[in-house]
Structures are given as structure tokens and as C-alpha cells.
Protein backbone atom coordinates (compact mmCIF):
# COMPACT_ATOMS: atom_id res chain seq x y z
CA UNK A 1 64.73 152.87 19.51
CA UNK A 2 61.02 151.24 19.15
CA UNK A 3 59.32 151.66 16.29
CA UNK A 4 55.94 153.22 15.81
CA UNK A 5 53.21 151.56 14.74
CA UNK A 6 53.41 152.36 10.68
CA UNK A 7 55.76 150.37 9.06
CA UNK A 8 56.98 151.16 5.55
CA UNK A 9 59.21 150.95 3.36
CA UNK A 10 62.54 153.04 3.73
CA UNK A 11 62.96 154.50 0.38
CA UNK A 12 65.66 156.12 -1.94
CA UNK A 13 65.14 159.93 -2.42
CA UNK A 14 61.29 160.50 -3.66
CA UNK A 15 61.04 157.10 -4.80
CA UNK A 16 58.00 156.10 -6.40
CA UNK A 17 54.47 155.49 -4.66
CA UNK A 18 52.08 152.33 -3.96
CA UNK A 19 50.38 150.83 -6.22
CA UNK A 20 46.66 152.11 -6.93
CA UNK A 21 44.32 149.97 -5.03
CA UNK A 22 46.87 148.57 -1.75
CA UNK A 23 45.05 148.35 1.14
CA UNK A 24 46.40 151.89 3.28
CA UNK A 25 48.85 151.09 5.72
CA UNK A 26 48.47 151.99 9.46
CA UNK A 27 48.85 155.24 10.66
CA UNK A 28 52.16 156.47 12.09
CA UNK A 29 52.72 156.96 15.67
CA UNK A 30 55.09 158.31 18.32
CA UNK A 31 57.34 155.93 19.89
CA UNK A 32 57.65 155.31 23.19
CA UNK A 33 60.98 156.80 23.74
CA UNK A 34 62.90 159.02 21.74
CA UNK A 35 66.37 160.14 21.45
CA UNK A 36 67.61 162.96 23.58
CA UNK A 37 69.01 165.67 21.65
CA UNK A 38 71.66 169.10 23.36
CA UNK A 39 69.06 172.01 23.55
CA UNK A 40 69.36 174.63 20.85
CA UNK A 41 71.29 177.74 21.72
CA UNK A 42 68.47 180.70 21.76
CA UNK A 43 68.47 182.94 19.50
CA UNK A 44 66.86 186.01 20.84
CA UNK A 45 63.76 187.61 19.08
CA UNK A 46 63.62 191.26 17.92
CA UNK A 47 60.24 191.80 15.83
CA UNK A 48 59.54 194.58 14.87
CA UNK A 49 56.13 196.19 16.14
CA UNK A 50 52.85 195.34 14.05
CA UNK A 51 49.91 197.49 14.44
CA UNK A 52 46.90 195.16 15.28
CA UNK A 53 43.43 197.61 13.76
CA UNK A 54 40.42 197.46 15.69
CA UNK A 55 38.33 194.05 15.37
CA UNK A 56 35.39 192.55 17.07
CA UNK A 57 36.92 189.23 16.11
CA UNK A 58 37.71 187.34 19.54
CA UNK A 59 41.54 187.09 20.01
CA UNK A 60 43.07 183.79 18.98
CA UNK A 61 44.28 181.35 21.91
CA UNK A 62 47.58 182.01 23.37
CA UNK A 63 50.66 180.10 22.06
CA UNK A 64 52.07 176.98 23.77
CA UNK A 65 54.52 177.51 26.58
CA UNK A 66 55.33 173.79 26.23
CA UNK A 67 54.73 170.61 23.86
CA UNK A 68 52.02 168.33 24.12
CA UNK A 69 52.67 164.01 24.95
CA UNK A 70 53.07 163.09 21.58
CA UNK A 71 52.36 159.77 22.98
CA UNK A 72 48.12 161.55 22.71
CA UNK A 73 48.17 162.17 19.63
CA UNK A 74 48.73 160.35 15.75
CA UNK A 75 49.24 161.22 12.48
CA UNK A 76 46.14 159.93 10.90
CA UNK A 77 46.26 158.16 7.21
CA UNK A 78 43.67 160.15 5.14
CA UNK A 79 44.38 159.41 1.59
CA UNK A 80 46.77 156.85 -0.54
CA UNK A 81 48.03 155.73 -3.89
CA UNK A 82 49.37 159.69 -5.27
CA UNK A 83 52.25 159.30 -7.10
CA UNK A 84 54.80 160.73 -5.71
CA UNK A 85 53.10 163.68 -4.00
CA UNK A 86 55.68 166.59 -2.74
CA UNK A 87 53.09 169.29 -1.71
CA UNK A 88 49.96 169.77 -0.16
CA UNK A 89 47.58 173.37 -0.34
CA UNK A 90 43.98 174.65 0.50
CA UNK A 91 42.27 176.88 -1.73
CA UNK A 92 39.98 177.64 1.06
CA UNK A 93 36.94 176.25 0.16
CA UNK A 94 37.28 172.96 2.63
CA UNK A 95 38.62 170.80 -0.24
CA UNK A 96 43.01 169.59 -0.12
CA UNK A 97 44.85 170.08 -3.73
CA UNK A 98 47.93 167.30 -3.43
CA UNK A 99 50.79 167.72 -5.67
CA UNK A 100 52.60 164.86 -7.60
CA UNK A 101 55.99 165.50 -8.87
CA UNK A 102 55.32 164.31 -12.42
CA UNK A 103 52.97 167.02 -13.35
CA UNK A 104 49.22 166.24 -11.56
CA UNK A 105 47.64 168.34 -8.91
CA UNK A 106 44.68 165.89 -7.26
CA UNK A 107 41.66 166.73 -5.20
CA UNK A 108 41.10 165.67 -1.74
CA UNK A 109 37.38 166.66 -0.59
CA UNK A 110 35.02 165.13 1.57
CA UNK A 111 37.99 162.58 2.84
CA UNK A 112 37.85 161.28 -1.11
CA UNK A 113 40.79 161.54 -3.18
CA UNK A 114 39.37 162.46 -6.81
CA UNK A 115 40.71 160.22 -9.25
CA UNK A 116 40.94 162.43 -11.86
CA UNK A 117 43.51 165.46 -11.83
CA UNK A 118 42.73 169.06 -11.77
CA UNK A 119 45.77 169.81 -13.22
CA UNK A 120 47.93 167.86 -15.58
CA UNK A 121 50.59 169.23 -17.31
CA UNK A 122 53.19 165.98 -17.63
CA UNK A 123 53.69 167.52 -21.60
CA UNK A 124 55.60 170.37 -19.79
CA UNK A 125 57.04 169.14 -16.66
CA UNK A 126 60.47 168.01 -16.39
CA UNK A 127 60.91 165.15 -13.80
CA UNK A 128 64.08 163.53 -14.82
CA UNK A 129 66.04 163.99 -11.42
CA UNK A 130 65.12 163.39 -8.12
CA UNK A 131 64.61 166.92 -7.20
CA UNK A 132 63.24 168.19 -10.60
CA UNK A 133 59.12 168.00 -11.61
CA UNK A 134 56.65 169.97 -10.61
CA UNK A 135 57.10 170.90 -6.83
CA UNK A 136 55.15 173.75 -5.50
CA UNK A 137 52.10 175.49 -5.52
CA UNK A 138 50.09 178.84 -3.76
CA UNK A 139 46.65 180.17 -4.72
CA UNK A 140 45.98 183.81 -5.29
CA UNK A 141 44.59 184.98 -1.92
CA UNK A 142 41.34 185.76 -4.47
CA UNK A 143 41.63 182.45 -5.80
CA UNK A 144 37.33 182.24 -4.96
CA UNK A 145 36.97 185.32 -7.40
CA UNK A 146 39.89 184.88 -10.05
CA UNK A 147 40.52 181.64 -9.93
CA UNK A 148 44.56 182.33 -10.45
CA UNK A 149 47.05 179.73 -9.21
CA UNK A 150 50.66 179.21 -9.40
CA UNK A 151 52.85 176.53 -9.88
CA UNK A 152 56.34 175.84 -9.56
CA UNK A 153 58.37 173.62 -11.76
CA UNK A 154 61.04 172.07 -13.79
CA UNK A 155 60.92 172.20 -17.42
CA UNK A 156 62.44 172.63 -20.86
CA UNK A 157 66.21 172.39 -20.37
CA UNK A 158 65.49 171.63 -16.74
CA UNK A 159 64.90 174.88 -16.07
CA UNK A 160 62.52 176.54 -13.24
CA UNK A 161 58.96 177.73 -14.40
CA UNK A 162 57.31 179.58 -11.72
CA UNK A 163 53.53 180.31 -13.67
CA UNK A 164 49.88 180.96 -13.09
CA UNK A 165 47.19 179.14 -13.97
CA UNK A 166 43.13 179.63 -14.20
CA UNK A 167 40.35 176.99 -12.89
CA UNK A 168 38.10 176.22 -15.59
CA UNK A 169 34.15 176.43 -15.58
CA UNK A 170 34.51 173.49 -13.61
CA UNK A 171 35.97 173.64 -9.86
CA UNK A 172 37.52 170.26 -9.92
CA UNK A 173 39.42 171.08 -13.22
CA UNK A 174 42.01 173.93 -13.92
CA UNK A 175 42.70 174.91 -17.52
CA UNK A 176 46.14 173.77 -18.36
CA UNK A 177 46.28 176.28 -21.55
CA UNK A 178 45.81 178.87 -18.95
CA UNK A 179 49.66 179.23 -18.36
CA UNK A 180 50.93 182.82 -17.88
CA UNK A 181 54.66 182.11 -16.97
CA UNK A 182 56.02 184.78 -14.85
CA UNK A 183 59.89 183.71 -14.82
CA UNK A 184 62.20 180.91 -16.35
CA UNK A 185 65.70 180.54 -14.72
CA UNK A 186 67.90 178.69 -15.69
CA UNK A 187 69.17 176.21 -13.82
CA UNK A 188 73.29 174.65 -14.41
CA UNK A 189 72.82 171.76 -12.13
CA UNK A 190 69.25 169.32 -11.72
CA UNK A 191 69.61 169.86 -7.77
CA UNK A 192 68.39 172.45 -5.71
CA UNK A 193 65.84 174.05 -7.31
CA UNK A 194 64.32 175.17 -4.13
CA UNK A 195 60.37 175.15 -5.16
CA UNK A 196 58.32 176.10 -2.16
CA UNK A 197 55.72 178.84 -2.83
CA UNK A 198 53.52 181.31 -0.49
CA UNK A 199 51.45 184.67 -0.63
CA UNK A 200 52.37 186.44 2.33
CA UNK A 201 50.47 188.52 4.59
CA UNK A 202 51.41 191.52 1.90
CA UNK A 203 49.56 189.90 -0.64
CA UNK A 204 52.96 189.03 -2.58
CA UNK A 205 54.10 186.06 -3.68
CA UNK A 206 57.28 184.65 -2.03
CA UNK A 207 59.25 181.79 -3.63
CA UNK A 208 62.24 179.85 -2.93
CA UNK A 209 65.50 178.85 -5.23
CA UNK A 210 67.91 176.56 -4.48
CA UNK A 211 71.70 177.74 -5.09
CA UNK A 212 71.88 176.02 -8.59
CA UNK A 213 72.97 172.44 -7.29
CA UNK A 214 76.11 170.41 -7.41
CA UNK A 215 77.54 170.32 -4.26
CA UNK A 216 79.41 173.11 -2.23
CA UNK A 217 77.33 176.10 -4.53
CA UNK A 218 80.59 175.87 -6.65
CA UNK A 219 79.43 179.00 -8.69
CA UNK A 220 78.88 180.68 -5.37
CA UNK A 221 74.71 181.84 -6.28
CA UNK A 222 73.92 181.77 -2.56
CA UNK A 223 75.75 184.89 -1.98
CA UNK A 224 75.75 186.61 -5.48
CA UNK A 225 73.02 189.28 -6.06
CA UNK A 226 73.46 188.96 -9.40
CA UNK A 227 71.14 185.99 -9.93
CA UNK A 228 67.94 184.74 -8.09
CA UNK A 229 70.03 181.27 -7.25
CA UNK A 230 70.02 180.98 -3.77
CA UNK A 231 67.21 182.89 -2.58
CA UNK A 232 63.59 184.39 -1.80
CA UNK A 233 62.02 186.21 -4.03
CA UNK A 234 58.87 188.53 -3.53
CA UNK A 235 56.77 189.23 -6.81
CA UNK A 236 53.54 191.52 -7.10
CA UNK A 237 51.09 189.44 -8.92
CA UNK A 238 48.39 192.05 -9.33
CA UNK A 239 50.22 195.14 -10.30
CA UNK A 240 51.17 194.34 -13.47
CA UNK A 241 51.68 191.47 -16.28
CA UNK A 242 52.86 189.61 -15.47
CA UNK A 243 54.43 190.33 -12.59
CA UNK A 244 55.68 193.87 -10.58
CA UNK A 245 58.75 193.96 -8.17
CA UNK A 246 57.67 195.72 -5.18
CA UNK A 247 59.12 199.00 -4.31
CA UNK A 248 60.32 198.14 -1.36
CA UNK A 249 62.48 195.06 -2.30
CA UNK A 250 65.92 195.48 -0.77
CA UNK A 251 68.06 195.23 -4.25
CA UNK A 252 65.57 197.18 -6.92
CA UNK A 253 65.00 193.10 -8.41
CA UNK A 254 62.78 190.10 -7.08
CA UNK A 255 65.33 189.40 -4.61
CA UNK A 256 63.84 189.51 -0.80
CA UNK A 257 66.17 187.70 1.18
CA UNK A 258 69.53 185.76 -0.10
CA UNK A 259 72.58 183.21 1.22
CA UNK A 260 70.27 180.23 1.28
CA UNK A 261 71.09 176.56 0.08
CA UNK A 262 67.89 175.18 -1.31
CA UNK A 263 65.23 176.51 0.58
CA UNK A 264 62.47 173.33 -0.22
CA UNK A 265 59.77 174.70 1.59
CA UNK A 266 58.76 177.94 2.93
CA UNK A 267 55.42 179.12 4.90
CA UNK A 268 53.74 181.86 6.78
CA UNK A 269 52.12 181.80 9.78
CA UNK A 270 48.68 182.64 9.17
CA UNK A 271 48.28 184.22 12.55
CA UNK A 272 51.29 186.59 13.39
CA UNK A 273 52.29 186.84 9.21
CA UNK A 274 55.88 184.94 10.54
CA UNK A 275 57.98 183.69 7.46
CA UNK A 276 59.54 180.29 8.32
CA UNK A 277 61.99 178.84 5.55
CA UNK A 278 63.55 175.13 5.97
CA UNK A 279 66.86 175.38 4.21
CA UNK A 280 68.47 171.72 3.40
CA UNK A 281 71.66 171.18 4.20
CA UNK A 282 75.16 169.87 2.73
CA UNK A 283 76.56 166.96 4.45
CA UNK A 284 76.20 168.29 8.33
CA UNK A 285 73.48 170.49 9.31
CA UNK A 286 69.82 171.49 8.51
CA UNK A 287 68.32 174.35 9.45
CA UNK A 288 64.93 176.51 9.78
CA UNK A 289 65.69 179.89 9.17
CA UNK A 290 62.90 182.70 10.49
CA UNK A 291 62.05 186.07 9.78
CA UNK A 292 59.12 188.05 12.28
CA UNK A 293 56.57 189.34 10.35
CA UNK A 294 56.88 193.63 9.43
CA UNK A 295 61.02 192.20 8.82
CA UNK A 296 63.05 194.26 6.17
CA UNK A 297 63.89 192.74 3.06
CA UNK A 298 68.22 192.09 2.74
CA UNK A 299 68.29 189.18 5.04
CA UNK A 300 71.27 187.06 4.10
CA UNK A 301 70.89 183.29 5.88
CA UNK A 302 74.72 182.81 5.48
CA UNK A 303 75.42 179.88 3.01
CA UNK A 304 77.99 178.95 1.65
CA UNK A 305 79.93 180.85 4.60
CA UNK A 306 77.94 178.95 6.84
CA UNK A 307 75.85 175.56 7.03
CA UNK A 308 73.12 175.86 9.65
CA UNK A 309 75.12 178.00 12.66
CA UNK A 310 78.64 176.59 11.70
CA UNK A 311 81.36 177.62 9.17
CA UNK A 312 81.43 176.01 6.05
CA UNK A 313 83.72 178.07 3.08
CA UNK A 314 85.24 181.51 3.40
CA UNK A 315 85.17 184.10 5.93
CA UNK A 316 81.69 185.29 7.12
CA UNK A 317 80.95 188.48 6.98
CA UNK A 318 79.09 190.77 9.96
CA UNK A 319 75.37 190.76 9.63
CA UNK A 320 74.10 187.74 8.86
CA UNK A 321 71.13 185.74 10.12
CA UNK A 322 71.87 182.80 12.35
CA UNK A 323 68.98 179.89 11.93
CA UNK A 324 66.38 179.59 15.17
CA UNK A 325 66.78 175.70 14.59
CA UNK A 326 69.11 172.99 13.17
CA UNK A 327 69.98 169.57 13.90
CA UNK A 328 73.00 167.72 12.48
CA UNK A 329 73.17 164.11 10.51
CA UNK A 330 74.73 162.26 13.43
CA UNK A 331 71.22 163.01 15.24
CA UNK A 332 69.27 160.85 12.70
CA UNK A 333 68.26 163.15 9.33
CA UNK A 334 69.82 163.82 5.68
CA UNK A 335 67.19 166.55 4.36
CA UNK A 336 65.11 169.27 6.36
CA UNK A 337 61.61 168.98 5.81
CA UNK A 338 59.40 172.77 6.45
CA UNK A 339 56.45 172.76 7.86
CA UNK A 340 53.57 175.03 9.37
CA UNK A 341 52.65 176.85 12.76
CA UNK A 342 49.46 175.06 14.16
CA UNK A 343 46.35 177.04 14.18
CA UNK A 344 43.54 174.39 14.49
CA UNK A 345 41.13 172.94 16.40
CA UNK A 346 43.50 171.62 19.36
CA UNK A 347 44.79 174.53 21.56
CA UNK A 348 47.44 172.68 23.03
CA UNK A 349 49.18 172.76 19.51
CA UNK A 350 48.58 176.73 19.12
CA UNK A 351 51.61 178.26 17.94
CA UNK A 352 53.91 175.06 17.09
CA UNK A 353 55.83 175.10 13.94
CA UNK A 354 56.27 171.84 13.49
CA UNK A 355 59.02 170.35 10.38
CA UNK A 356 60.52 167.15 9.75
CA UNK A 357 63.06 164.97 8.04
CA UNK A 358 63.06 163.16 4.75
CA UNK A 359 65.37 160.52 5.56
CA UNK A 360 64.06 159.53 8.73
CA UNK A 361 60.56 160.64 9.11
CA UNK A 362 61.38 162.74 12.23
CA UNK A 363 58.93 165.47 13.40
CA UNK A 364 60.17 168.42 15.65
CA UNK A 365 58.14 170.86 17.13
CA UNK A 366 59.44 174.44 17.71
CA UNK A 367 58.32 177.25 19.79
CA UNK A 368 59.58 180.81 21.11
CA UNK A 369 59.79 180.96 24.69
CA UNK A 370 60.89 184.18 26.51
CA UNK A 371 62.88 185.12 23.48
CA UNK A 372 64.04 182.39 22.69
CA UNK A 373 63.47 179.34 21.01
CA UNK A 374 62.90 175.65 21.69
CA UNK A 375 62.45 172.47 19.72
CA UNK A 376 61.60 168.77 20.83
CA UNK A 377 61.36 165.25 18.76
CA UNK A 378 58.12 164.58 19.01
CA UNK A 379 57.07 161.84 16.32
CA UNK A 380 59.05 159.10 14.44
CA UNK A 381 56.99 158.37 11.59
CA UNK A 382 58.82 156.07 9.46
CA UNK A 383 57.33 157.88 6.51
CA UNK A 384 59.94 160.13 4.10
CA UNK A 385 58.28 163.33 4.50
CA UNK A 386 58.36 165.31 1.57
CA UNK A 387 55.86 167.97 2.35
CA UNK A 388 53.56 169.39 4.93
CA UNK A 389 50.40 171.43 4.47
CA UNK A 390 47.83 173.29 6.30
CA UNK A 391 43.94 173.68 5.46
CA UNK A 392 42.09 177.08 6.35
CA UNK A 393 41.18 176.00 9.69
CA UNK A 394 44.78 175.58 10.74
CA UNK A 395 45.03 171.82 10.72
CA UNK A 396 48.52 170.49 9.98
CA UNK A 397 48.97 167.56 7.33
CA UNK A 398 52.31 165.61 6.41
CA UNK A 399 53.02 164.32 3.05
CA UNK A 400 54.85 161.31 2.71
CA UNK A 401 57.05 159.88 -0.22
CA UNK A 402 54.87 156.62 -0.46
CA UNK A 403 52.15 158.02 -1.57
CA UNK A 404 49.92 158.87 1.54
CA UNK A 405 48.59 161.90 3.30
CA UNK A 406 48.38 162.58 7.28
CA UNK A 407 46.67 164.71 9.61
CA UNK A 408 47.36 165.53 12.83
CA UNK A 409 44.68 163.94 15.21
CA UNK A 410 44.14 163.44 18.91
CA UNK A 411 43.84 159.83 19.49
């Protein structure tokens, strides 16, 4: 297969970044041709009905029926030199907050990467395995009047923190005595500790656990109800201190949906409210998992029973919730990648989820068309994509391993 035009470095899991000052490296692009993968099987859609209110706001454009030449567009290099960086949020004032797995959140505004952090809390952050540090963050959907942000991360014991922090009295610096920690869970194993967070269309904050790591779940969290191993959890935020479960969680606990592997990144789409949840595989299969916006809590995504659509330990149970995508190893991928629907500035793009692959540096795109769902290959990066992110206008950025961050530009 031809290359595209970026070359780097194929590294070990999040292996460590450039060094500060490297001249950046050329933007990725789409190669010429690209392997031809089966269809997906479709998955019929049953939402349930939303009410839309009243608005004078001018509808949004329609979704994509198809996917654009990738061969028109690049993923454009617009910062370099992080250290490690795993995620990538807006706090909806224009500027990009990038995180870096060994405790810094870092300012992107005006195209400028600022130097200094605006958060920093290495003395707390555990980073001694490749999937342990500090690897997600969501601000409060009043993040412009309370300044509240959350983080979640490894600690003490290698344990999960999942806390809130304040900004200071300056914007470009948060106050890292702020901490409010909302849960600590233990964790048996330093794998799959999940760490994706998002406020959903509820106002509630949704976060993803991995099963407890290891291999195979061998203490079987992704299907026990008695811990939050394994699965989604939906907290109120502004109920209570420091935290309320909803009424209408399925299980009377945080719980909101369960049977899930290590769900690494999860994300709304800000349009339709959509929950989309990229669930890494074991040694076969990766999968995006969906759930239409209005959806009942209880959802149970199958593992260990199942790995993506196929059968993996036990006997499955009725009920459960197949994924709307996966693609196996053999294809060209070790570790799903989640990403975001489109919702910027290029039409053609409206309505794409679009996710990737750390190994490889893949990028699918995935749409619903007449009730079902197809995805196509669209980019080979050659950057190990640990992260996507999205700004307020919709915009779609990929995070990559090395140390750089992409947008999604027409050439």
C-alpha cells in the first residue's frame, strides 16, 4: 500500500514524544489506494422519538448520504512537541486544552501552543504503565460561569480518580488545590482503565471504565453490577457534593450502561445528543458501540460473552447490544481509537463519526444510511492516534502519540 505523505516513526504503545524545538513534520495524507474491506452487516436503528421545541435557529445541514474523496482533503499539523498528549477538549471560548498523560493540560489558542501548563498535577498522577496517567477530561457545560472541570486519572495505588477542578483568576491557569474528587476505584490490574469523559445532552457527566485489565476480564467486571469495572457511568454534578446519581439510572448506582472492555473514549454528538463509545478489543475485534440519543439506561455491550459481534467466553444471554462497527486485526489495527460526528464548517463531512486506530493510524468514517450503517477507510495517517477532539464549531482534530495535533482541512 503507498504511503502518505507524513512519515513517522512507528512507535511502541504511547511512547514518548519529540523533542521540544524539532522542526514539525509534514502533515498526514490519504493514500492513493486503500485496502478494501467486507461491508459491515447493518444494524438497524430504533431511536426513540425526541421532541425538537420551537426555535428560530435555522436547521443544521442534512447528514452525508455518502463519504467525501479523502484524496481532497488532509489532516493538517497544528501544534508539536506535547508530551505524550492522549486527549484533546474545548472549553468553548475558541481556545484547544491538550492533555499529556503525565499530569499537564496545555493551551492551544490563536494556533500557539502555550508553553506553560494550565494544569499540572504530576505530584498526583500515576503514569507508571502504558495505559495509566492522567487520560481524560470534560468541562462543566457552565465552565464560562463556574469555571469547574474534570479530570480523569490514575493515582495512588494506581487507582482511578475521576475529580473536578476550578480555573484560577487567571484563564490560562487552573488551580491545582482546587481538587474535589468525586470517586476513587480501585483498580487490580494497570490496564484498562477506560478514561474517556463527556457531559451529555442531560447535563450529566458520563465516564468510561475499563473491565479492570489483565487479559480475558478474568474477574468477570464487564458483566458484574456489582462494581463500576466495565462500564458507563452517569453522575449529577450539580445536585449535590459531590456528586448525585440520577433517578433514573437503570441499577439505583452510577451505573448507565455495562458489558464493555475498556471503553477509551466516548463522545456525544453535539447535534442529535447520540452517545458513541469505542470499546478496545482483546486479540480479534474492535468495536464502536452506539446508543440514539432519549436511549434507556441498562444497555449491556456484551463483553466478555462477546468481542465486537462474535463470541468470546460463555453463553450470551438475550438482549444485548450488538456494535454498529468493528473491524478485526487481520484488517490492519490492534486498538480502537473513538472519535467525533463532524459538525463544522465543511458540509460534505456533516454527520460523519469518524474513529481510528492506534496501531496503524487508520481513520474510518461511519454513517447511518436507511437504517443502517456504513463505514469506509478513508485516511492512513501513519500517526498512532491516541485521541480525537472537537472545538465548538464542530471541527474534528486527531491526536497523535508523537506529540502533534491535526485538524481536518480541505486541501
Amino acid at each position: 500500500m503507498m504511503k502518505r505523505h507524513l512519515t513517522l516513526l512507528i512507535l511502541p504503545i504511547l511512547m514518548a514524544c519529540s523533542t521540544t524545538g524539532a522542526p514539525l513534520p509534514p502533515t498526514p495524507t490519504p493514500d492513493p489506494v486503500l485496502p478494501t474491506f467486507a461491508p459491515l452487516t447493518a444494524i438497524p436503528d430504533t431511536p426513540l422519538p425526541t421532541e425538537i421545541p420551537e426555535t428560530d435557529t435555522p436547521p443544521p445541514p442534512a447528514d452525508a448520504s455518502g463519504f467525501p474523496n479523502p484524496d481532497d482533503y488532509t489532516w493538517q499539523l497544528i501544534a508539536s512537541n506535547l508530551v505524550r498528549p492522549v486527549d484533546l477538549q474545548a472549553d468553548g471560548s475558541g481556545r484547544l486544552f491538550v492533555v499529556e498523560k503525565i499530569g499537564h493540560i496545555h493551551i492551544i489558542e490563536n494556533g500557539q501552543l502555550i508553553d506553560a501548563p494550565f494544569l499540572n498535577i504530576e505530584d498526583r498522577v500515576n503514569d507508571n504503565s502504558n495505559e495509566m496517567g492522567l487520560l481524560g477530561l470534560a468541562f462543566h457545560p457552565n465552565y464560562a460561569q463556574n469555571g469547574y472541570f474534570f479530570v480523569n486519572y490514575t493515582g495512588s495505588g494506581g487507582d482511578t480518580f475521576i475529580s473536578r477542578f476550578q480555573v484560577s483568576g487567571d484563564p490560562n491557569r487552573a488551580n491545582p488545590s482546587s481538587e474535589v474528587n468525586l470517586l476513587r476505584i480501585n483498580q487490580p490490574y494497570p490496564n484498562h482503565n477506560g478514561g474517556g469523559l463527556d457531559f451529555g445532552p442531560d447535563g450529566y457527566l458520563y465516564a468510561g471504565l475499563g473491565d479492570g485489565g489483565s487479559a480475558g476480564d478474568p474477574q468477570g467486571n464487564g458483566q458484574k453490577l456489582t462494581t463500576l469495572l466495565g462500564k458507563i457511568l452517569r453522575l449529577d454534578v450539580d445536585s449535590a457534593e459531590p456528586y448525585a446519581v440520577p433517578a433514573d439510572n437503570p441499577f439505583g448506582d452510577e451505573i448507565w450502561t455495562y458489558g464493555l472492555r475498556n471503553p477509551w473514549r466516548i463522545a456525544f454528538d453535539s447535534v442529535t445528543g447520540d452517545l458513541y463509545i469505542g470499546d478496545v478489543g482483546q486479540n480479534v475485534w474492535e468495536e464502536i458501540n452506539y446508543l440514539p440519543a432519549g436511549s434507556p439506561g441498562g444497555a449491556n455491550f456484551g463483553w466478555k460473552f462477546r468481542e465486537g459481534a462474535h463470541s468470546y467466553d460463555g453463553s450470551a444471554p438475550a438482549g444485548l447490544t450488538d456494535p454498529v462497527a468493528e473491524y478485526s486485526h487481520a484488517e490492519g489495527g490492534c486498538s480502537v481509537t473513538g472519535g467525533y460526528v463532524y459538525r463544522g464548517s465543511m458540509p460534505e463531512w456533516n454527520g460523519i463519526y469518524l474513529y481510528g486506530d492506534y496501531c496503524t493510524g487508520f481513520v474510518w468514517g461511519l454513517i447511518q444510511v436507511d437504517g443502517g450503517w456504513q463505514a469506509q477507510l478513508l485516511f492512513d495517517t501513519d500517526v498512532n492516534i491516541t485521541s480525537f477532539g472537537q472545538n465548538e464549531a464542530g471541527e474534528v482534530y486527531l491526536v497523535g502519540d508523537g506529540g502533534g495535533v491535526y485538524k481536518l482541512v480541505r486541501r
